[in-house]
Protein backbone atom coordinates (compact mmCIF):
# COMPACT_ATOMS: atom_id res chain seq x y z
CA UNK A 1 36.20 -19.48 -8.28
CA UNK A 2 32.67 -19.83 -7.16
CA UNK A 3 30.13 -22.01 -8.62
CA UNK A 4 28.20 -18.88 -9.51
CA UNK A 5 31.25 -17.41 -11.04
CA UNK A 6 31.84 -20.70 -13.25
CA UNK A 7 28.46 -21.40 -14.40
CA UNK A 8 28.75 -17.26 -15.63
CA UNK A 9 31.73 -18.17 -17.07
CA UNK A 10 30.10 -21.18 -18.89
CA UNK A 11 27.38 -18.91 -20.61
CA UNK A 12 29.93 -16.56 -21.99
CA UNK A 13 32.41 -16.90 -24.72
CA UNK A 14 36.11 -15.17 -24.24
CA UNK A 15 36.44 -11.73 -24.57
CA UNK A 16 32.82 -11.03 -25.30
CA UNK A 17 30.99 -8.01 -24.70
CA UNK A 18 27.80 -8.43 -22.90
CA UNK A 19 24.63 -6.66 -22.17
CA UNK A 20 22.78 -6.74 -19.07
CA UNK A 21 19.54 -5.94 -18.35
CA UNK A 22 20.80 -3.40 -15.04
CA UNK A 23 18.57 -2.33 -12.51
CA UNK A 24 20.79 -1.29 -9.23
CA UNK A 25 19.66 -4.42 -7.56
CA UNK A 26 21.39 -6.94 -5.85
CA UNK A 27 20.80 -9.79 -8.81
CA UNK A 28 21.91 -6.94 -11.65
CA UNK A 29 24.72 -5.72 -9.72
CA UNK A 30 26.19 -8.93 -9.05
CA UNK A 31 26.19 -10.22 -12.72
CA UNK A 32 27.93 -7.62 -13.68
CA UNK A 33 30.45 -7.51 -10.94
CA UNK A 34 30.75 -11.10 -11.71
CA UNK A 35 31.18 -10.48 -15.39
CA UNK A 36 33.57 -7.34 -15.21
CA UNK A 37 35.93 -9.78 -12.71
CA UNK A 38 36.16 -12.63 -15.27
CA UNK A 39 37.21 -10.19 -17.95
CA UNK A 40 34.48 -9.56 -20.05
CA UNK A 41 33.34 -5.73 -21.37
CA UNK A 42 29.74 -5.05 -19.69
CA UNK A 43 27.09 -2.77 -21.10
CA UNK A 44 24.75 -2.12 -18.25
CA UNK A 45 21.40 -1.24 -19.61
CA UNK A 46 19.45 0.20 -17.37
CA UNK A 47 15.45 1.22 -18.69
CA UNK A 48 14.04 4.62 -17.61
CA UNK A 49 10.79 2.87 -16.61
CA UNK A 50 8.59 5.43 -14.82
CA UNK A 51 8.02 3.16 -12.41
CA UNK A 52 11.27 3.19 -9.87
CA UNK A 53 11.54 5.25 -6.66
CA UNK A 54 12.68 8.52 -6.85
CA UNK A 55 15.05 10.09 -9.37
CA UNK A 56 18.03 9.25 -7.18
CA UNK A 57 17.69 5.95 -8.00
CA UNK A 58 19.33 6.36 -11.44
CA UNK A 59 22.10 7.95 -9.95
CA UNK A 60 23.05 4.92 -7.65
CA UNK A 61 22.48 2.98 -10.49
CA UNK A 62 25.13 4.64 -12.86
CA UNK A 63 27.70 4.85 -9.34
CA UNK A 64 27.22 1.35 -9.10
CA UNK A 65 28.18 0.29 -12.75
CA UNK A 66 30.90 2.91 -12.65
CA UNK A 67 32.71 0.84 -9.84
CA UNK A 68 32.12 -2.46 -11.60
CA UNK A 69 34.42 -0.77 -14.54
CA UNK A 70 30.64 -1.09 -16.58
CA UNK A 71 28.90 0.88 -19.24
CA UNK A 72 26.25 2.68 -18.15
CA UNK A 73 23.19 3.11 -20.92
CA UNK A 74 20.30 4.76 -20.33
CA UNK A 75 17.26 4.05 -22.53
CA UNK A 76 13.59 6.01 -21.94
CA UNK A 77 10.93 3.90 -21.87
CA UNK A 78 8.61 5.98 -19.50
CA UNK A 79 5.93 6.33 -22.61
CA UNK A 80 5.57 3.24 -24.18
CA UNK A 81 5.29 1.58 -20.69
CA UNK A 82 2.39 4.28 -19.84
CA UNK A 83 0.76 3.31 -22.83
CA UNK A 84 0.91 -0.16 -22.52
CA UNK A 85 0.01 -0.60 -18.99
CA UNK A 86 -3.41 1.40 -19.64
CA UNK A 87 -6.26 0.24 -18.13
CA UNK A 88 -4.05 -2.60 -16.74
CA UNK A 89 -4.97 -3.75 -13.39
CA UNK A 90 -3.76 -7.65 -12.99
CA UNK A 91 -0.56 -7.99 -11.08
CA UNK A 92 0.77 -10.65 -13.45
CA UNK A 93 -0.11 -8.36 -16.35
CA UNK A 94 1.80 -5.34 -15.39
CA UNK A 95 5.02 -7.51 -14.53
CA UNK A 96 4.90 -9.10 -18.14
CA UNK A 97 4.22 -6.25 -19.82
CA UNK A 98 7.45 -4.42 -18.48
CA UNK A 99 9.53 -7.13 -18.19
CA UNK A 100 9.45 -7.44 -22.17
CA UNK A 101 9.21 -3.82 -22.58
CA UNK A 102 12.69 -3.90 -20.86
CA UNK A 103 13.85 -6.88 -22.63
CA UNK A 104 12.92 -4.95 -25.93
CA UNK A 105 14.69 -1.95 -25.14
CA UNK A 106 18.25 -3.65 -23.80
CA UNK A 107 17.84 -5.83 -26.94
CA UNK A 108 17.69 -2.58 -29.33
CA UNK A 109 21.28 -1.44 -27.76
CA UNK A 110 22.39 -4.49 -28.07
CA UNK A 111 20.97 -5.61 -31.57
CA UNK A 112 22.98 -1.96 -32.76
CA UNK A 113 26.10 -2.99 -31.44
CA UNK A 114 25.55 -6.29 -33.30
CA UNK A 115 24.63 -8.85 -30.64
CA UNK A 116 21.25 -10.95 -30.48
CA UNK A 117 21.43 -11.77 -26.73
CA UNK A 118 20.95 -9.93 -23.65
CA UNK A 119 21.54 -10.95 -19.86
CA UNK A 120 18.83 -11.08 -17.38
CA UNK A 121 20.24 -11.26 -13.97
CA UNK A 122 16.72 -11.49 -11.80
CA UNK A 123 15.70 -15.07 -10.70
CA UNK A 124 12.55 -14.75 -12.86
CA UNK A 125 11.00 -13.53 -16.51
CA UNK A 126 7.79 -13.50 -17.47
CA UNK A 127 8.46 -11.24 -20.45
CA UNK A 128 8.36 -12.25 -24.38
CA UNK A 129 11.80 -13.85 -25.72
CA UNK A 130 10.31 -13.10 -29.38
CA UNK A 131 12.73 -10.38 -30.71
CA UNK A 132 15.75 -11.15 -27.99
CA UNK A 133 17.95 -14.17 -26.86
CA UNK A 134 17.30 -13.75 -22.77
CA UNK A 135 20.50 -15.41 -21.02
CA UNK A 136 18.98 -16.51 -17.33
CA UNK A 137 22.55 -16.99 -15.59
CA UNK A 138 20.98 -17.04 -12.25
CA UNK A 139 17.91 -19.31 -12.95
CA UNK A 140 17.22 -21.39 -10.46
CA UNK A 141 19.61 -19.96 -7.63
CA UNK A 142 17.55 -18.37 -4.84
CA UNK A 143 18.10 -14.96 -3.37
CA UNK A 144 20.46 -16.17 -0.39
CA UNK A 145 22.61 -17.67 -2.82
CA UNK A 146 23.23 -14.21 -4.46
CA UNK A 147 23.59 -12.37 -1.41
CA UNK A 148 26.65 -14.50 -0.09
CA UNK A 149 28.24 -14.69 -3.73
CA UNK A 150 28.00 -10.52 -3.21
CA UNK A 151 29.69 -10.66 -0.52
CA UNK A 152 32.67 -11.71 -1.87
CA UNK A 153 33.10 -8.12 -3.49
CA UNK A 154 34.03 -5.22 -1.15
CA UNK A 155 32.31 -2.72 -3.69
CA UNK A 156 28.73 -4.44 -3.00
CA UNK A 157 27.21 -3.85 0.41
CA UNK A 158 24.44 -6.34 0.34
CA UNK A 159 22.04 -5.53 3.19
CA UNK A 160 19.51 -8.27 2.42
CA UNK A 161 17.15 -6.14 0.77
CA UNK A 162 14.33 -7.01 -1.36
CA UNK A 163 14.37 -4.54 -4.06
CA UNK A 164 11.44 -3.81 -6.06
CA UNK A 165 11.07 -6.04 -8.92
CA UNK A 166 10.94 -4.44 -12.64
CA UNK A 167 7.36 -4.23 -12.61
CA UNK A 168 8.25 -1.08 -9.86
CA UNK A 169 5.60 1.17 -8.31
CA UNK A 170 3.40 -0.67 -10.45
CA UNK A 171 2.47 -3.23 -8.00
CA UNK A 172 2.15 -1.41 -5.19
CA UNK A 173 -0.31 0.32 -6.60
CA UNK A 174 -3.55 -1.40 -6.42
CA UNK A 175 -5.70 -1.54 -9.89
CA UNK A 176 -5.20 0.56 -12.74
CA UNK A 177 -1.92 2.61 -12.56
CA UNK A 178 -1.93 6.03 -13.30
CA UNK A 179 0.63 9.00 -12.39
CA UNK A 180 -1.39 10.54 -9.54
CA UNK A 181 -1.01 6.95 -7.70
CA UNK A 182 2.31 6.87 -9.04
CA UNK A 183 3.36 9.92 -7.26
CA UNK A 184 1.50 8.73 -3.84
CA UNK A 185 3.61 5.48 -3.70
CA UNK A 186 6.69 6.98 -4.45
CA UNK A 187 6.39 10.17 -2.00
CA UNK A 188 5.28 7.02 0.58
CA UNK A 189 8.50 4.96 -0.38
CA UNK A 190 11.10 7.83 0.26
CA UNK A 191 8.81 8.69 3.61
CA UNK A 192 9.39 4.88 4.79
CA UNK A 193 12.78 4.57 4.06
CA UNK A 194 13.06 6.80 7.09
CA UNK A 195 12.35 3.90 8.39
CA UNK A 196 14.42 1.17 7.59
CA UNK A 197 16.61 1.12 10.68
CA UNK A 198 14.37 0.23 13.56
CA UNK A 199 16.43 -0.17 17.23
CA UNK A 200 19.88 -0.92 15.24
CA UNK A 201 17.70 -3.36 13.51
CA UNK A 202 17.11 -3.39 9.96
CA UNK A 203 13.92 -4.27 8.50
CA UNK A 204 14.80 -6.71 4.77
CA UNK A 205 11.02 -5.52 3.21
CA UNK A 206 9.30 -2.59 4.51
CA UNK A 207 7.20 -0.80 1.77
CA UNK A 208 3.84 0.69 1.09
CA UNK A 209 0.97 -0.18 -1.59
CA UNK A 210 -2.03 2.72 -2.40
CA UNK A 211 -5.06 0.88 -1.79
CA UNK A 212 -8.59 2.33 -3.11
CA UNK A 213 -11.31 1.33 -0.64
CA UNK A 214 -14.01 0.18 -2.32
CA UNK A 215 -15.86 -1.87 0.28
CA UNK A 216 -18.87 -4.53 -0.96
CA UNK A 217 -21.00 -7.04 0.87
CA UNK A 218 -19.46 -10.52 2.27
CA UNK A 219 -22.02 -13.41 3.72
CA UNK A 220 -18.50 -14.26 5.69
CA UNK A 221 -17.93 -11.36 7.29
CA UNK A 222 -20.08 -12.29 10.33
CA UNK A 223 -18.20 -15.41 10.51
CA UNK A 224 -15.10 -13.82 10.51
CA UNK A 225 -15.97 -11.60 13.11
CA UNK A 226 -17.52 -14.35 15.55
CA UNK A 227 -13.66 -16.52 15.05
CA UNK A 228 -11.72 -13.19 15.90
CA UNK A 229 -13.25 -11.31 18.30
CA UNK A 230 -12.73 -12.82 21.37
CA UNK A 231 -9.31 -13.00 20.05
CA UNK A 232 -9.29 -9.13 20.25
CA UNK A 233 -10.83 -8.99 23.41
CA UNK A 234 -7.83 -10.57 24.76
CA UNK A 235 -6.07 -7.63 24.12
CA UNK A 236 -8.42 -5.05 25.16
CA UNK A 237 -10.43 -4.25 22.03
CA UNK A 238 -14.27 -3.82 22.60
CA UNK A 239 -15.38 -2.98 19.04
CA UNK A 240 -13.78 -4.97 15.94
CA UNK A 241 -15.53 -4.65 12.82
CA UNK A 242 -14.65 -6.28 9.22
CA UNK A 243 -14.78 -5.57 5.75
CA UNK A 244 -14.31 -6.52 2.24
CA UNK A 245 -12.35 -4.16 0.53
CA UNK A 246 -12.17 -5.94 -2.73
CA UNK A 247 -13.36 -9.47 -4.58
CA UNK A 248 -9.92 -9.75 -4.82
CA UNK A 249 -6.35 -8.26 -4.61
CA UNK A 250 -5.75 -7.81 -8.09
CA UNK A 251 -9.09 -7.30 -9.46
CA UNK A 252 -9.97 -10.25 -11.14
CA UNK A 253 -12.01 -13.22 -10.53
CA UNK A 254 -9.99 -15.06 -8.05
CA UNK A 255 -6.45 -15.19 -8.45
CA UNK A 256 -5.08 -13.95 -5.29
CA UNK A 257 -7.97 -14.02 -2.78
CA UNK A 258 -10.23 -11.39 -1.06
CA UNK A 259 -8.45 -8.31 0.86
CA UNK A 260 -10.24 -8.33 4.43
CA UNK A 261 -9.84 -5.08 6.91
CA UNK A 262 -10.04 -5.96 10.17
CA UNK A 263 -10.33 -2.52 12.78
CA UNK A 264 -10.12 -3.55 16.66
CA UNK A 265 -10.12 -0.76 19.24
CA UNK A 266 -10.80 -0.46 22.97
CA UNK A 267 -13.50 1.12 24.85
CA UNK A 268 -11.61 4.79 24.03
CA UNK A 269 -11.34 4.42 20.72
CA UNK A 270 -7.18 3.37 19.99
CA UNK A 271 -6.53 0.72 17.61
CA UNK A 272 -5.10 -2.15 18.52
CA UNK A 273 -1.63 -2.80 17.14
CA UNK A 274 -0.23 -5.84 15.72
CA UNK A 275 1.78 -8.11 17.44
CA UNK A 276 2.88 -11.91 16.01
CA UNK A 277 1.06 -13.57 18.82
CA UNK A 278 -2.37 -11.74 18.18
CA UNK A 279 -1.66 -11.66 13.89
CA UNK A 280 -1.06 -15.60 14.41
CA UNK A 281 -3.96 -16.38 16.00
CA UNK A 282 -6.11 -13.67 14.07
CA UNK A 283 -4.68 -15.16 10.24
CA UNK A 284 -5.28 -18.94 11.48
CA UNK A 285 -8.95 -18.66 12.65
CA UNK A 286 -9.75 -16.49 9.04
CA UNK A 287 -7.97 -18.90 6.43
CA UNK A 288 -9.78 -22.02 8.35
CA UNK A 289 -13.14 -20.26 7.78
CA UNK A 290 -11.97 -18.82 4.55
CA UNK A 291 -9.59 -19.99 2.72
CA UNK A 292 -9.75 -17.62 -0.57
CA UNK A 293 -8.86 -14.38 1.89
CA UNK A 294 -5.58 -13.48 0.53
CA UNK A 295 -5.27 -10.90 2.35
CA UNK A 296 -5.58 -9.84 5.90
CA UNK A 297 -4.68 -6.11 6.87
CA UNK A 298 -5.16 -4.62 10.49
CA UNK A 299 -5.98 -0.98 10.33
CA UNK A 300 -2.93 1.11 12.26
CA UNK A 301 -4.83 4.43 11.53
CA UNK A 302 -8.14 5.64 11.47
CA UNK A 303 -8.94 9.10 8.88
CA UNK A 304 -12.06 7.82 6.94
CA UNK A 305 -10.48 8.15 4.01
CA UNK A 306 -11.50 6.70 0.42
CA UNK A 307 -7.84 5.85 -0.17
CA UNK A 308 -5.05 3.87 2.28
CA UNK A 309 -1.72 3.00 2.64
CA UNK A 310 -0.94 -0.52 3.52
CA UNK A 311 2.51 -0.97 5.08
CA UNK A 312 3.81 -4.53 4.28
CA UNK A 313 6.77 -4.62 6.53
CA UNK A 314 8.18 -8.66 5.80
CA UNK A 315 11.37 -10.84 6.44
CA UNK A 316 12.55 -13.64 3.95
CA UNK A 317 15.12 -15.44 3.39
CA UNK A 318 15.17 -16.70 0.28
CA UNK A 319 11.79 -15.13 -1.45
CA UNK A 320 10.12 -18.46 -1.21
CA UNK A 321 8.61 -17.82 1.67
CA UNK A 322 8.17 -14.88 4.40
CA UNK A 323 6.80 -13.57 7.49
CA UNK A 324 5.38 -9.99 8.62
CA UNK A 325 7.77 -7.82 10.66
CA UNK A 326 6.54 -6.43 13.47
CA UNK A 327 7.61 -2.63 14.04
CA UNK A 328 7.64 -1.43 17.53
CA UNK A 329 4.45 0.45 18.51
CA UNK A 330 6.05 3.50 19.12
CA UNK A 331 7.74 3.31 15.29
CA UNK A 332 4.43 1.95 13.66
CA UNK A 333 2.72 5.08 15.09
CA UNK A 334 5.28 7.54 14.30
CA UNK A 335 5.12 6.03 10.81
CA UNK A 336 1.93 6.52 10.33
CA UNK A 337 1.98 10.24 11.29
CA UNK A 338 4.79 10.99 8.88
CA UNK A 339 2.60 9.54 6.09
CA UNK A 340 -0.55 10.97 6.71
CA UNK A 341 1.87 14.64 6.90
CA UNK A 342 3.21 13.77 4.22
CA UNK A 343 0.24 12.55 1.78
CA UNK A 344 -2.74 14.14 3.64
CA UNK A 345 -5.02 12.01 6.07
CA UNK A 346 -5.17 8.31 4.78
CA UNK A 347 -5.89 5.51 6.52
CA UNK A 348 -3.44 3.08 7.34
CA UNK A 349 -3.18 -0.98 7.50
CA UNK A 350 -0.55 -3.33 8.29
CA UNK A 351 -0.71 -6.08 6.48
CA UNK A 352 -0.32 -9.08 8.64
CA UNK A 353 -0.50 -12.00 5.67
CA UNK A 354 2.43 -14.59 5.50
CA UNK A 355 3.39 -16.13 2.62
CA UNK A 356 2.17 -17.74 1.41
CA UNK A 357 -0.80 -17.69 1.17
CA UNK A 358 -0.20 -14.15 0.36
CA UNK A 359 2.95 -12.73 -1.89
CA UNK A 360 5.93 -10.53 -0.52
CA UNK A 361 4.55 -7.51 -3.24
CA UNK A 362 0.57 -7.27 -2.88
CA UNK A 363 -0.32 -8.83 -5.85
């Protein structure tokens, strides 16, 4: 028996039912393939946000319980999230304000069936524990942990994933949410997962956030641009130019730094690409002039647009920390003419920020 397995085991009396807070996710699916093996009846709850990919999603879902011998339970909360997360724009508000909105809602089933407690499988809450006993069984392991302990079941097929916390689509779309944006970043999610497999290689984050561009005056910008210019010029740029695009990523006063948009091209006019070497040097010389940008995107393609994608393309490890992935030229391109097919002309950033000092979702 694992150590995750027995400390499960620890939080549960015998041949008691359980309900689980089930999103199709690695942490969800685990605890209750973990539960179902040491014997216990499992009532996978999983909450009709509004906010997950496409509808398909809820489909896996319900395949995936069905294998762990689970009980799948569906409960709609699409409107009392939209009416909650109105005029929402803080990162850390949306993800508290679903998280207990999906606490509430597991809690009902399980409050009917006469239990008080409910199992929450991902590694963290920030949702109220007012109405509902939250069982944490994972708290404190880190992602890696639970991706070996799923490996130990031949109905998982971990891939190292990060899937999209509760707080969905919410985050990746930037300020107040509404079902227009909604429908942007979830067209732009099924268009990228195109994408996932680059060169037999598969990319662990790759996912896109609706920015609006609302650029305002900096006194740093012409700083910025006299550290990382004749970084540019090293690879062939002749114009780089920098902006602003918010007083910070979330809206607020501070919280997660500025977003800065860098655009480098050469004498013809084509953007320079990413590459580590060039984001390295680019992200060092900004944070030691700067260091409240949070934020640092490259633009990848150029439509004048009032709205953008930003494709955050990262590898981690254990969420703690995490670097950008660099897609091949070729694929970054390609990528950025399906979306701009797909969603009409937008422009498009990569977003070369590490974390930290930014996060893996653009909060």
């Amino acid at each position: 028996m694992s150590n995750g397995e027995d400390r499960l085991r620890g939080l549960l009396e015998k041949e008691r039912e359980i309900f689980v807070a089930f999103s199709g996710g690695l942490a969800s699916t685990l605890l209750i393939f973990m539960a179902s093996r040491a014997g216990h009846e499992v009532r996978a709850v999983y909450v009709d946000t509004g906010l997950m990919r496409k509808a398909e999603e809820k489909d896996v879902a319900r395949e995936v319980a069905e294998k762990a011998k689970a009980e799948f339970i569906v409960a709609d909360a699409r409107e009392t999230i939209k009416k909650k997360l109105k005029d929402r724009v803080l990162a850390k508000h949306k993800v508290s304000i679903v998280e207990s909105v999906i606490s509430s809602e597991v809690g009902k089933v399980a409050k009917q069936a006469g239990h008080h407690e409910i199992f929450w499988a991902g590694h963290s809450y920030s949702g109220s524990t007012k109405e509902t006993n939250v069982v944490r069984p994972f708290l404190g392991m880190n992602y890696m942990n639970m991706y070996r302990m799923a490996k130990s079941f031949d109905e998982i097929s971990p891939d190292g994933r990060y899937h999209v916390p509760s707080a969905g689509l919410s985050l990746r779309s930037h300020g107040i949410v509404d079902e227009e944006k909604l429908d942007v970043v979830r067209e732009a999610t099924a268009e990228m997962d195109e994408y996932s497999s680059i060169d037999q290689r598969y990319v662990p984050v790759l996912f896109p956030v609706l920015l609006d561009q609302e650029f305002r005056q900096d006194r740093m910008v012409p700083t910025y641009e006299e550290a990382v210019t004749p970084i540019f010029s090293l690879y062939g740029a002749s114009f780089v130019a920098m902006s602003v695009l918010s007083k910070s990523v979330d809206g607020s006063d501070g919280n997660y730094g500025k977003v800065l948009a860098i655009e480098a091209s050469d004498e013809e006019g084509n953007l320079i690409l990413p590459n580590k070497r060039l984001s390295m040097a680019v992200r060092e010389k900004v944070l030691a002039a700067d260091p409240s940008v949070g934020r640092i995107l490259l633009k990848v393609k150029k439509a004048d647009s009032k709205k953008a994608i930003v494709i955050r393309a990262m590898q981690t490890y254990d969420l703690i920390a995490a670097e950008p992935y660099y897609l091949p030229p070729q694929a970054l391109s390609a990528m950025c003419e399906s979306l701009n097919k797909k969603l009409g002309q937008l422009d498009v950033y990569f977003d070369i920020t590490p974390k930290p000092p930014g996060t893996i979702e653009f909060e």
